[in-house]
N, C-alpha and C. Protein backbone atom coordinates (compact mmCIF):
# COMPACT_ATOMS: atom_id res chain seq x y z
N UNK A 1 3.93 33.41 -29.06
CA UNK A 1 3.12 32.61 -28.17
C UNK A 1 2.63 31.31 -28.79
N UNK A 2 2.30 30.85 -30.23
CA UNK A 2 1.84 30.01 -30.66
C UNK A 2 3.03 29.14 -30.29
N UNK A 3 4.27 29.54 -30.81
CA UNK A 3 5.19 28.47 -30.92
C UNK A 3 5.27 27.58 -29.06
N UNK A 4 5.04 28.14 -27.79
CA UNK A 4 4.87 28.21 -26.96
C UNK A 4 3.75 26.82 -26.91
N UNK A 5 2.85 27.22 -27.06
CA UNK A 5 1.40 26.07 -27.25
C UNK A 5 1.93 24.76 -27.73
N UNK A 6 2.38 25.15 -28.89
CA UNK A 6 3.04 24.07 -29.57
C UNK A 6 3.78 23.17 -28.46
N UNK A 7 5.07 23.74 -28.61
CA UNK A 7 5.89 22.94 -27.45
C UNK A 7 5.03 22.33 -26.42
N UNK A 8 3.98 22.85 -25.85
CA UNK A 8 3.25 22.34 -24.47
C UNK A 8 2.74 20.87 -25.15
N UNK A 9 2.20 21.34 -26.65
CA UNK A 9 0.91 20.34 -26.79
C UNK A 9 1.82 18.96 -27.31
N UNK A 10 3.32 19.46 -27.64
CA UNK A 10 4.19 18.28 -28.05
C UNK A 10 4.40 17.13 -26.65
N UNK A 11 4.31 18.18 -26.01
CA UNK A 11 5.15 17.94 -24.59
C UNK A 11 4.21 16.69 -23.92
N UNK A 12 2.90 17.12 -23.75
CA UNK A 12 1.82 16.74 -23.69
C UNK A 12 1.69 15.04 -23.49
N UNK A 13 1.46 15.01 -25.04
CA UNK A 13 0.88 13.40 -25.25
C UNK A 13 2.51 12.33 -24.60
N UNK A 14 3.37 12.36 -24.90
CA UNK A 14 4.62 11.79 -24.67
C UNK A 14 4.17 11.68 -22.90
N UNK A 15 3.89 13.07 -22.01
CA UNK A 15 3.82 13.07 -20.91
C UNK A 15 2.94 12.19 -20.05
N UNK A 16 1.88 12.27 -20.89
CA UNK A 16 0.61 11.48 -20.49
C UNK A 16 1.14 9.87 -20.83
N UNK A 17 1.87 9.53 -22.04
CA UNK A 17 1.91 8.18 -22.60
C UNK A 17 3.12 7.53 -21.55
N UNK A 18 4.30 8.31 -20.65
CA UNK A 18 4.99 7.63 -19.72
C UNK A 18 4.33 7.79 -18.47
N UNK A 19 3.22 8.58 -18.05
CA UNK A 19 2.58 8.63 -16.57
C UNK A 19 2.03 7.04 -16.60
N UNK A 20 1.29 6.61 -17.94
CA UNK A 20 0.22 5.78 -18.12
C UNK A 20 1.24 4.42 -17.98
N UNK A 21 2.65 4.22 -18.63
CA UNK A 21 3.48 2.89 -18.07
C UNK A 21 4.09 3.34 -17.18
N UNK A 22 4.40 4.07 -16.94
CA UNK A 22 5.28 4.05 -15.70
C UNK A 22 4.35 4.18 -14.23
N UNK A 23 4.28 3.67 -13.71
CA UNK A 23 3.60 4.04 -12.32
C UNK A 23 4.45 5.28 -11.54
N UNK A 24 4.05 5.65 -10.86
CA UNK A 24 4.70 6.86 -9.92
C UNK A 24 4.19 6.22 -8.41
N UNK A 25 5.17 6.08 -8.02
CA UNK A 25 5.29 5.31 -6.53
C UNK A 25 4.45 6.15 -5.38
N UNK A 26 3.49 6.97 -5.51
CA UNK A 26 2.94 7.73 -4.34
C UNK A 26 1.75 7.04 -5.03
N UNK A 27 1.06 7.02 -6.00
CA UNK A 27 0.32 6.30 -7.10
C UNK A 27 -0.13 5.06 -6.68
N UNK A 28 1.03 4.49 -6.53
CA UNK A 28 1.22 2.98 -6.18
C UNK A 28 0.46 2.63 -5.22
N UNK A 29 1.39 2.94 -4.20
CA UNK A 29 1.28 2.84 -2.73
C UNK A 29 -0.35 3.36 -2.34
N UNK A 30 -0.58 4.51 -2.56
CA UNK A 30 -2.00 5.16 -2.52
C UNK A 30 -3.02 4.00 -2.91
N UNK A 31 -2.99 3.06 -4.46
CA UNK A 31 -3.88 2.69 -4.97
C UNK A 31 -3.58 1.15 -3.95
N UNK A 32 -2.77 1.07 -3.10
CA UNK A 32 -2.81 -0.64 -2.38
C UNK A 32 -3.51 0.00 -1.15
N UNK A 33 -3.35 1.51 -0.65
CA UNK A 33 -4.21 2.02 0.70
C UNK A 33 -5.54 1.62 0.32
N UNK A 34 -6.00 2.24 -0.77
CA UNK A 34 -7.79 2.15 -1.26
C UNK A 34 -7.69 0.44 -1.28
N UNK A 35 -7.06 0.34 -2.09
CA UNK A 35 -7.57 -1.83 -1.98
C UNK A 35 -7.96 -2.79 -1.03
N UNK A 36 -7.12 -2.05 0.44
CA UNK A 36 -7.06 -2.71 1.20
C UNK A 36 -7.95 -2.10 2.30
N UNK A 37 -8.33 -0.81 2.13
CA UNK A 37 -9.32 -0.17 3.28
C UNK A 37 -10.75 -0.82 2.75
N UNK A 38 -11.00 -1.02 1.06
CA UNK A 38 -12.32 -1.58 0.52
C UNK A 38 -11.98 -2.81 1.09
N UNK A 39 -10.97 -3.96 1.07
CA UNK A 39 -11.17 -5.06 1.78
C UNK A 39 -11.38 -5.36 3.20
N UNK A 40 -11.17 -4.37 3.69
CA UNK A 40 -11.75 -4.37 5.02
C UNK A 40 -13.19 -3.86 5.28
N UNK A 41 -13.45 -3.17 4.49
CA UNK A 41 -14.86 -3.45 4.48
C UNK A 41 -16.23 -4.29 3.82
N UNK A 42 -14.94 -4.74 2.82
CA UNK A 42 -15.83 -6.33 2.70
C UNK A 42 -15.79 -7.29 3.86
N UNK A 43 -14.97 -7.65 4.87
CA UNK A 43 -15.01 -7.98 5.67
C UNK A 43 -15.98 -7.85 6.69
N UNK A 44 -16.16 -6.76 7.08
CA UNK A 44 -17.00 -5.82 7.79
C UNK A 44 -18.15 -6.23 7.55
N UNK A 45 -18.19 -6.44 5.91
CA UNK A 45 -19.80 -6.67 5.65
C UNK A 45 -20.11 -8.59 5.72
N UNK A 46 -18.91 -9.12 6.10
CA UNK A 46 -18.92 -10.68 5.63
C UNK A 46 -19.18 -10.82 7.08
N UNK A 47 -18.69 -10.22 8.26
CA UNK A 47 -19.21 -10.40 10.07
C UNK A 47 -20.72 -10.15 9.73
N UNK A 48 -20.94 -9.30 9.56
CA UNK A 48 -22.61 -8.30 9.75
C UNK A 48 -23.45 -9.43 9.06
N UNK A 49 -23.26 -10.18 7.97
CA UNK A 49 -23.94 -10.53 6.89
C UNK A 49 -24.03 -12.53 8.32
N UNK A 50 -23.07 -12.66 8.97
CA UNK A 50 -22.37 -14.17 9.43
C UNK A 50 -22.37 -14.85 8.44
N UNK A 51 -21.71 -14.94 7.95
CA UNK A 51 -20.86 -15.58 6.56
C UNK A 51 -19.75 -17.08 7.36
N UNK A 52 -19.93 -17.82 6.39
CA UNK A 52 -19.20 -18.72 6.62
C UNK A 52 -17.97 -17.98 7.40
N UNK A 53 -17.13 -19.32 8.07
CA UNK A 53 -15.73 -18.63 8.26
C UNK A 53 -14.69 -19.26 7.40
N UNK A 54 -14.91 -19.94 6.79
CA UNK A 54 -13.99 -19.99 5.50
C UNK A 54 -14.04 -18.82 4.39
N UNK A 55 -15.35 -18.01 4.62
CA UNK A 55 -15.11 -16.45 3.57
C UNK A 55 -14.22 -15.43 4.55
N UNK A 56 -14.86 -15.61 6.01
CA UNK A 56 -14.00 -14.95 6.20
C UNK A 56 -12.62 -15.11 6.08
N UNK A 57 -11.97 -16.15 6.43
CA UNK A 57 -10.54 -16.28 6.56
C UNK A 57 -9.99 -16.14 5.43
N UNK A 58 -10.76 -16.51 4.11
CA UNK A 58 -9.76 -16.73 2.79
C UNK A 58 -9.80 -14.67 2.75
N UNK A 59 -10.98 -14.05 3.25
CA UNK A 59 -10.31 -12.54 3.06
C UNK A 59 -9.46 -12.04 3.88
N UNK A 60 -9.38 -12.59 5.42
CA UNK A 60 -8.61 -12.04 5.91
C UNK A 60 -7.06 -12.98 5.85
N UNK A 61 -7.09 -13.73 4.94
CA UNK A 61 -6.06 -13.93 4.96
C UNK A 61 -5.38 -13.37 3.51
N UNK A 62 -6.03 -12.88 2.37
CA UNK A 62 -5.74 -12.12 1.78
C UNK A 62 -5.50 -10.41 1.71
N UNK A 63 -6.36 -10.28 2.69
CA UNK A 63 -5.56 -8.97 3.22
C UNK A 63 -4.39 -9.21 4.08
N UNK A 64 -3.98 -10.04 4.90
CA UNK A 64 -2.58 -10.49 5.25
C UNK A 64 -1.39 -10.71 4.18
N UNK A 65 -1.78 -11.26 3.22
CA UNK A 65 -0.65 -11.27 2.49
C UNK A 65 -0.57 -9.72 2.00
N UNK A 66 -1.53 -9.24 1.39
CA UNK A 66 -1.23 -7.75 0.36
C UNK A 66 -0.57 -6.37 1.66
N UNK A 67 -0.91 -7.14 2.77
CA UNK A 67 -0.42 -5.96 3.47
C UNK A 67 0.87 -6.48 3.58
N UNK A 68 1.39 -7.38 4.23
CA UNK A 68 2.91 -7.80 3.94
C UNK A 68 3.75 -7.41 2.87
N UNK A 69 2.93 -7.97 1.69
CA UNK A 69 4.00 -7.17 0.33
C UNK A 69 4.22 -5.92 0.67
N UNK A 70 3.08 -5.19 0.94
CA UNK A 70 3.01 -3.57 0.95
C UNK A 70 4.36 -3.36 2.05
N UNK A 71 4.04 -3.37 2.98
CA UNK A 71 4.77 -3.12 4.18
C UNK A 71 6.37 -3.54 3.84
N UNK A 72 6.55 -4.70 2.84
CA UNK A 72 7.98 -5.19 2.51
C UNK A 72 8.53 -4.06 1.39
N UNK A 73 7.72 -4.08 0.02
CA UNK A 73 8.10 -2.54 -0.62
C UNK A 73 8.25 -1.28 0.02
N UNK A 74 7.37 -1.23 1.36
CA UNK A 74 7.88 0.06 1.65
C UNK A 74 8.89 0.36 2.23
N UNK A 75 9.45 -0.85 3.39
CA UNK A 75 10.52 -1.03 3.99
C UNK A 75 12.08 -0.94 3.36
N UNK A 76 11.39 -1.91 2.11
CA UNK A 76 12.72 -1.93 1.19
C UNK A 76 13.34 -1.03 0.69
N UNK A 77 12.47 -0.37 -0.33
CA UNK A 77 12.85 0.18 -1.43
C UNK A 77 11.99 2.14 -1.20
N UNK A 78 10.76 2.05 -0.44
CA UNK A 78 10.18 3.60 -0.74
C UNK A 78 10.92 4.33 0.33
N UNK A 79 11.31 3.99 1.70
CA UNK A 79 11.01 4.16 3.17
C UNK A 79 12.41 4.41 3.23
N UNK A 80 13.63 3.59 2.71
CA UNK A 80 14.83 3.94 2.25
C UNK A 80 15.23 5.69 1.44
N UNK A 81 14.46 5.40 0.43
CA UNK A 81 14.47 6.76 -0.83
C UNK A 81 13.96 8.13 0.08
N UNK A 82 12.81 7.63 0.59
CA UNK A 82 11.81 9.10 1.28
C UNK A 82 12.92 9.46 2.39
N UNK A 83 13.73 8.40 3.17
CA UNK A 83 14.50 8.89 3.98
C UNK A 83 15.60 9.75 3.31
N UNK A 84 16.63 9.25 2.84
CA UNK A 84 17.28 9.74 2.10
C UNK A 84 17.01 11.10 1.11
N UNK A 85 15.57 11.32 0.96
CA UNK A 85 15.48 12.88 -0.07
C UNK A 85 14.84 13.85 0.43
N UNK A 86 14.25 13.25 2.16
CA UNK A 86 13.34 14.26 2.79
C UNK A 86 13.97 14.20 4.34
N UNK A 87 13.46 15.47 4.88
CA UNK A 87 13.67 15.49 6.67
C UNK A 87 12.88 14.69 6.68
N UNK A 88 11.82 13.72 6.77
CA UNK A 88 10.73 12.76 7.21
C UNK A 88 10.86 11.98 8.22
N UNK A 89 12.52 12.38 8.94
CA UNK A 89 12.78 11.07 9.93
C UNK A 89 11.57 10.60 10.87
N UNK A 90 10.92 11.29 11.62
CA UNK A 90 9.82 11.33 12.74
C UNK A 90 8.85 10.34 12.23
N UNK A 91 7.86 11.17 10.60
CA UNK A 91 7.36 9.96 10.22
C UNK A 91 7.65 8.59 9.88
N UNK A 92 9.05 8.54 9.01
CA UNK A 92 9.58 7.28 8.66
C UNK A 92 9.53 5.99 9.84
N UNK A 93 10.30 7.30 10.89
CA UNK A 93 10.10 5.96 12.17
C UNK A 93 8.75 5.73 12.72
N UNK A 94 7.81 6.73 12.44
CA UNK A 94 6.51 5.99 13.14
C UNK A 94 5.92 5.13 12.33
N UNK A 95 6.46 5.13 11.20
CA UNK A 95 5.58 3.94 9.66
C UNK A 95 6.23 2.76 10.25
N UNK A 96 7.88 2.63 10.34
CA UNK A 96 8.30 1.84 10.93
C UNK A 96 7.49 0.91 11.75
N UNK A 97 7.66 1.50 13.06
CA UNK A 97 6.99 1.51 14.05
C UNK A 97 4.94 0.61 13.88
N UNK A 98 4.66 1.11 13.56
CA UNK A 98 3.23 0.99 12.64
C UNK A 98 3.51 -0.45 12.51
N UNK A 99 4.03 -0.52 10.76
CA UNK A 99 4.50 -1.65 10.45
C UNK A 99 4.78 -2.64 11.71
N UNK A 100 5.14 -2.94 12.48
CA UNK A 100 6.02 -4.04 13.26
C UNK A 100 4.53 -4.02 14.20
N UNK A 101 3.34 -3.20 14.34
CA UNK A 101 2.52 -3.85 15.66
C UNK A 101 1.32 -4.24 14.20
N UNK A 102 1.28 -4.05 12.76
CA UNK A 102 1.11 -4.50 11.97
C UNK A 102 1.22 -5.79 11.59
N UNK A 103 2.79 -6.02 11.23
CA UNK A 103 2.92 -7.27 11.21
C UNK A 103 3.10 -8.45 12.32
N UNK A 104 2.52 -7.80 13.90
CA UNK A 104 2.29 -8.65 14.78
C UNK A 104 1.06 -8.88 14.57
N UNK A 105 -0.12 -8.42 14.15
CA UNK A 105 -0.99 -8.65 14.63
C UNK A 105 -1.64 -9.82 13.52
N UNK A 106 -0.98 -9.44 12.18
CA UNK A 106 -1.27 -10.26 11.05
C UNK A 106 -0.79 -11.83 11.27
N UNK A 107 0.38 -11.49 12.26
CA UNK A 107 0.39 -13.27 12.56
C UNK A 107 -0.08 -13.27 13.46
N UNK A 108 -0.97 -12.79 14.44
CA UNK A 108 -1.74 -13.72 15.38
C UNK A 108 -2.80 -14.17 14.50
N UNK A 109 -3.44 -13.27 13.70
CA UNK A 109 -4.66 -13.55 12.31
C UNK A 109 -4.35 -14.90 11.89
N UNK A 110 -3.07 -14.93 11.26
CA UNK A 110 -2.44 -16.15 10.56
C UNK A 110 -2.94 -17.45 11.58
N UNK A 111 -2.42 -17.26 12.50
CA UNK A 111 -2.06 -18.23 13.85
C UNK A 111 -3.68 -18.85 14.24
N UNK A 112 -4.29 -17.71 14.22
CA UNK A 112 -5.12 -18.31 14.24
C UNK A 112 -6.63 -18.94 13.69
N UNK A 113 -7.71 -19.70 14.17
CA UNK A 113 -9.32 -20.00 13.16
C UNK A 113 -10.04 -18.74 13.40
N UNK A 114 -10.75 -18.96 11.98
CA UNK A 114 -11.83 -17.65 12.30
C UNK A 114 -13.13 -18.41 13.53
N UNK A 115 -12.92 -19.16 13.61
CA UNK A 115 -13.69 -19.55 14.93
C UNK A 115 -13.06 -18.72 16.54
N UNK A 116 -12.40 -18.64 16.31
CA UNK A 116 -11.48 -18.39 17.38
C UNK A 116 -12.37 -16.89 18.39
N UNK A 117 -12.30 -17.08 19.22
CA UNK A 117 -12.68 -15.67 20.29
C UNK A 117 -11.33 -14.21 19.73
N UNK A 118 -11.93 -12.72 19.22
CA UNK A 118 -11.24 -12.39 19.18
C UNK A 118 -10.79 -11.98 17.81
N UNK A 119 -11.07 -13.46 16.86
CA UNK A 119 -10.58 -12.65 15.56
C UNK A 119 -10.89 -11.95 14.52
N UNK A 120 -12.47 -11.62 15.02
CA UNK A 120 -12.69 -10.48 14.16
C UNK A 120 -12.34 -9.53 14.40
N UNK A 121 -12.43 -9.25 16.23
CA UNK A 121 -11.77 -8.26 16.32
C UNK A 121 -10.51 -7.78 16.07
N UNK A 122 -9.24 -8.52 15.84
CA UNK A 122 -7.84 -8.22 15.50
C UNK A 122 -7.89 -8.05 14.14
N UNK A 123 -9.44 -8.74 13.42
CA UNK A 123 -9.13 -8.09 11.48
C UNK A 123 -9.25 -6.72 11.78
N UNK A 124 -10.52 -5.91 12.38
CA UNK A 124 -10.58 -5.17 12.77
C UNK A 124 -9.87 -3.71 13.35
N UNK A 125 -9.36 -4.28 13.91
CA UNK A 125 -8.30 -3.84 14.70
C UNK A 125 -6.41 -3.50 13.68
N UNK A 126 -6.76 -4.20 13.50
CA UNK A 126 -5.73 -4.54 11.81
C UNK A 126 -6.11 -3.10 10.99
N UNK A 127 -7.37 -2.79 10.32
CA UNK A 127 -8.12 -2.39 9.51
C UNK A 127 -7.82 -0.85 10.17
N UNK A 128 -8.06 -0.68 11.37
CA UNK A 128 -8.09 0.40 12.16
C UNK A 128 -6.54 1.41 12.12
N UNK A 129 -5.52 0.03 12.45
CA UNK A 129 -4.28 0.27 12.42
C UNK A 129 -3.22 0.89 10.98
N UNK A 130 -4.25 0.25 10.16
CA UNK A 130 -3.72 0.55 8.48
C UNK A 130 -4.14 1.79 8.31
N UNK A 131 -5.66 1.98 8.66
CA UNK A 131 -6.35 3.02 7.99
C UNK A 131 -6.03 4.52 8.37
N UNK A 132 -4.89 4.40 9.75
CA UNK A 132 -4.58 5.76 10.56
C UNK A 132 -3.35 5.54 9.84
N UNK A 133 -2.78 4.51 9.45
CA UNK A 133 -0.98 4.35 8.84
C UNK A 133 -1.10 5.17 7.72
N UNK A 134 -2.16 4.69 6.66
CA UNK A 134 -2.39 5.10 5.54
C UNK A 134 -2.75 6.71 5.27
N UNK A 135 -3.44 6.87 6.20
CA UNK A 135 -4.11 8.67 6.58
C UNK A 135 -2.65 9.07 6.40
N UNK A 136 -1.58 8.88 7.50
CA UNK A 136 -0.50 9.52 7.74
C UNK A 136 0.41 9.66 6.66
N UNK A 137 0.40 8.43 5.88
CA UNK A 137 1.36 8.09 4.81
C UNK A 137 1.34 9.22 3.62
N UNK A 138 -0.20 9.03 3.44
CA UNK A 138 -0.84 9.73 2.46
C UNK A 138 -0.75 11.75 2.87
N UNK A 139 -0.98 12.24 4.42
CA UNK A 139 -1.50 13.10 4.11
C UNK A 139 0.06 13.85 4.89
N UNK A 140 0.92 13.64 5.54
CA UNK A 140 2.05 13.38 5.57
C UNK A 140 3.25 13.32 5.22
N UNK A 141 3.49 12.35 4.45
CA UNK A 141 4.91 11.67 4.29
C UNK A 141 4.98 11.88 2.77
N UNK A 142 3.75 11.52 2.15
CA UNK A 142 3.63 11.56 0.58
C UNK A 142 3.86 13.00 -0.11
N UNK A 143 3.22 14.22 0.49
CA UNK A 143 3.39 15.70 -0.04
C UNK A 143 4.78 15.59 0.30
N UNK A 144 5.64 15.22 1.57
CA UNK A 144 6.95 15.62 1.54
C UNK A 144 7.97 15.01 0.01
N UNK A 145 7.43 13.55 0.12
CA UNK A 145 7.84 13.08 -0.81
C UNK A 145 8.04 13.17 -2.20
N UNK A 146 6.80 14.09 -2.43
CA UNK A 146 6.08 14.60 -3.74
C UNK A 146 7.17 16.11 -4.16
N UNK A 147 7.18 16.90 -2.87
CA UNK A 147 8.34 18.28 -3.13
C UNK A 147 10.24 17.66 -3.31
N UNK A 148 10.39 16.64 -2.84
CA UNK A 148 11.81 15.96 -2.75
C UNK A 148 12.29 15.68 -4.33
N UNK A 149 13.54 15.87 -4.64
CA UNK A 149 13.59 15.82 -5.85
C UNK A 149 14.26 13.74 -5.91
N UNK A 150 13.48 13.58 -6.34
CA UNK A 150 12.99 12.06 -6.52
C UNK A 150 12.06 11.98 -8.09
N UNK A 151 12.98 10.68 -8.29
CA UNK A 151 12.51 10.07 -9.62
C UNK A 151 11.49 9.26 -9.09
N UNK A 152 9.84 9.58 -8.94
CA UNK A 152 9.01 8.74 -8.33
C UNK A 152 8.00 7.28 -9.43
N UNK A 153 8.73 8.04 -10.49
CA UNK A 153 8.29 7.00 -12.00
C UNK A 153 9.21 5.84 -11.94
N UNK A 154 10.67 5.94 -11.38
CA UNK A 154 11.49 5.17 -11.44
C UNK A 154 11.64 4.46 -10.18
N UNK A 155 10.77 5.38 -9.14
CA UNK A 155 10.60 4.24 -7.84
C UNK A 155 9.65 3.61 -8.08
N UNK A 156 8.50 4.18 -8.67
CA UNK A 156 7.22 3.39 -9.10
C UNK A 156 7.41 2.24 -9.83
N UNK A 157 8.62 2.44 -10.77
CA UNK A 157 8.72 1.12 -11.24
C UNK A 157 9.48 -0.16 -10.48
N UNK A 158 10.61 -0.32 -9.42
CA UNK A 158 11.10 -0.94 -8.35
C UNK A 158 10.00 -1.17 -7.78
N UNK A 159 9.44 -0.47 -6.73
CA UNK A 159 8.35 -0.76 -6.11
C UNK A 159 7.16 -2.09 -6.59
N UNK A 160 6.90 -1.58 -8.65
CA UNK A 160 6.05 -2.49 -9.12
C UNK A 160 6.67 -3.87 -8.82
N UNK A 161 7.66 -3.91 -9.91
CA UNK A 161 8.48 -5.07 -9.60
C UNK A 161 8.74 -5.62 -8.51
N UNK A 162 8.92 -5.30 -7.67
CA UNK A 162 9.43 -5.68 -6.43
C UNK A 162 8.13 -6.14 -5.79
N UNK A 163 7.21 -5.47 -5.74
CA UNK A 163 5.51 -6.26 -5.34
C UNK A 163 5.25 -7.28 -6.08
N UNK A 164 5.67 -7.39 -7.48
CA UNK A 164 5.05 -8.38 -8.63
C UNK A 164 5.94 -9.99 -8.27
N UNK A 165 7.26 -9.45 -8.25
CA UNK A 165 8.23 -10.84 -7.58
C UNK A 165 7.79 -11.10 -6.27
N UNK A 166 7.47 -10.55 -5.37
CA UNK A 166 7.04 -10.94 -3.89
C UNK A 166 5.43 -11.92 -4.33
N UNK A 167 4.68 -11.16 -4.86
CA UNK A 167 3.33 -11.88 -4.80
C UNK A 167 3.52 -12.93 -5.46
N UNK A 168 4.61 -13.36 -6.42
CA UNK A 168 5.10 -14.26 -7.49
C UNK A 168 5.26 -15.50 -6.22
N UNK A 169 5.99 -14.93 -5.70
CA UNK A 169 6.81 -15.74 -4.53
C UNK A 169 5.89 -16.66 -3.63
N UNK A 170 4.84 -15.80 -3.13
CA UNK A 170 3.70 -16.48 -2.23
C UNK A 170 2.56 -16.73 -2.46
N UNK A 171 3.25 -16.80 -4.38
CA UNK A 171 1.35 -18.02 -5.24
C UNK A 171 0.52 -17.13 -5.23
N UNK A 172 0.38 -15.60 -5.30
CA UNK A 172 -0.72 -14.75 -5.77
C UNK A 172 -0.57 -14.10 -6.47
N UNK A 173 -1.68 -13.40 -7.57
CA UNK A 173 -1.48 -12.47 -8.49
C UNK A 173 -1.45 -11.46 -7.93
N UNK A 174 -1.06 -10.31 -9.37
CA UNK A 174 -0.80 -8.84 -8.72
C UNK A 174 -2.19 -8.65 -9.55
N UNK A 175 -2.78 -7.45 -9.18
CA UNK A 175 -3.94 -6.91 -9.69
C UNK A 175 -3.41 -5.95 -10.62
N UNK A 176 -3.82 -5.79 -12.22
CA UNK A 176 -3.46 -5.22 -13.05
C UNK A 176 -3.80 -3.84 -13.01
């Protein structure tokens, strides 16, 4: 039995030292759900508070971009894989689905001033739409994903990359 321990405790630190670079793509994705549900409630608190509308817009237009990347990694590269290693079709197409009244609503945001009649409510409304996407994604699609035999360290790392060149692309940082 000692020799047993051993092996575990070898096993161990190596295990912990590739979880810690490598991201694991349920990881990922999970930690841009929390980023972006707290930015919507900074928002929330920037209406309540009547805050300029230049605070508002520079947040809601930064939650427009981070949800785009998101929505583009998942399209690309996760939403592809989860199809391919799980039955998930039903969900896949309702993320789909999601996504596209998602990225309508982010360009009416775009389109339009935070003066405008309406656009708090579509951040809102936005916020609402993510936060039931994300429930699903998470409580859902992710356990299926999690039992699928999938390299999720090696999607985690595509995924990174692939967010890090996109935000590269449209002049913003990635959050470390």
């Amino acid at each position: 039995m000692p020799t047993t321990a051993k092996k575990t405790a070898a096993k161990t630190p190596a295990a912990k030292t590739k979880a810690k670079t490598t991201p694991d793509a349920v990881q990922l994705l999970t930690a841009d759900h929390k980023e972006v549900k707290k930015l919507f409630k900074d928002y929330e608190k920037l209406v309540k508070a009547d805050s300029s509308e230049e605070e508002k817009q520079a947040l809601a237009e930064h939650i427009c971009l981070l949800l785009t990347v998101h929505a583009k990694i998942e399209e690309e590269i996760f939403y592809p894989a989860a199809r391919e290693a799980t039955k998930a079709e039903d969900i896949l197409d309702e993320a789909v689905v999601e996504h596209a009244s998602a990225k309508d609503l982010i360009a009416q945001i775009q389109d339009m001033e935070p003066s405008e009649d309406l656009y708090d409510a579509k951040v809102t409304v936005l916020g609402e739409y993510i936060d039931h996407h994300a429930t699903e994604e998470e409580e859902e699609l992710f356990p299926k994903v999690k039992r699928a035999h999938l390299d999720l360290h090696q999607l985690g790392d595509a995924l990174a990359s692939r967010k890090e060149e996109l935000m590269s692309e449209l002049g913003a940082e990635v959050a470390a």
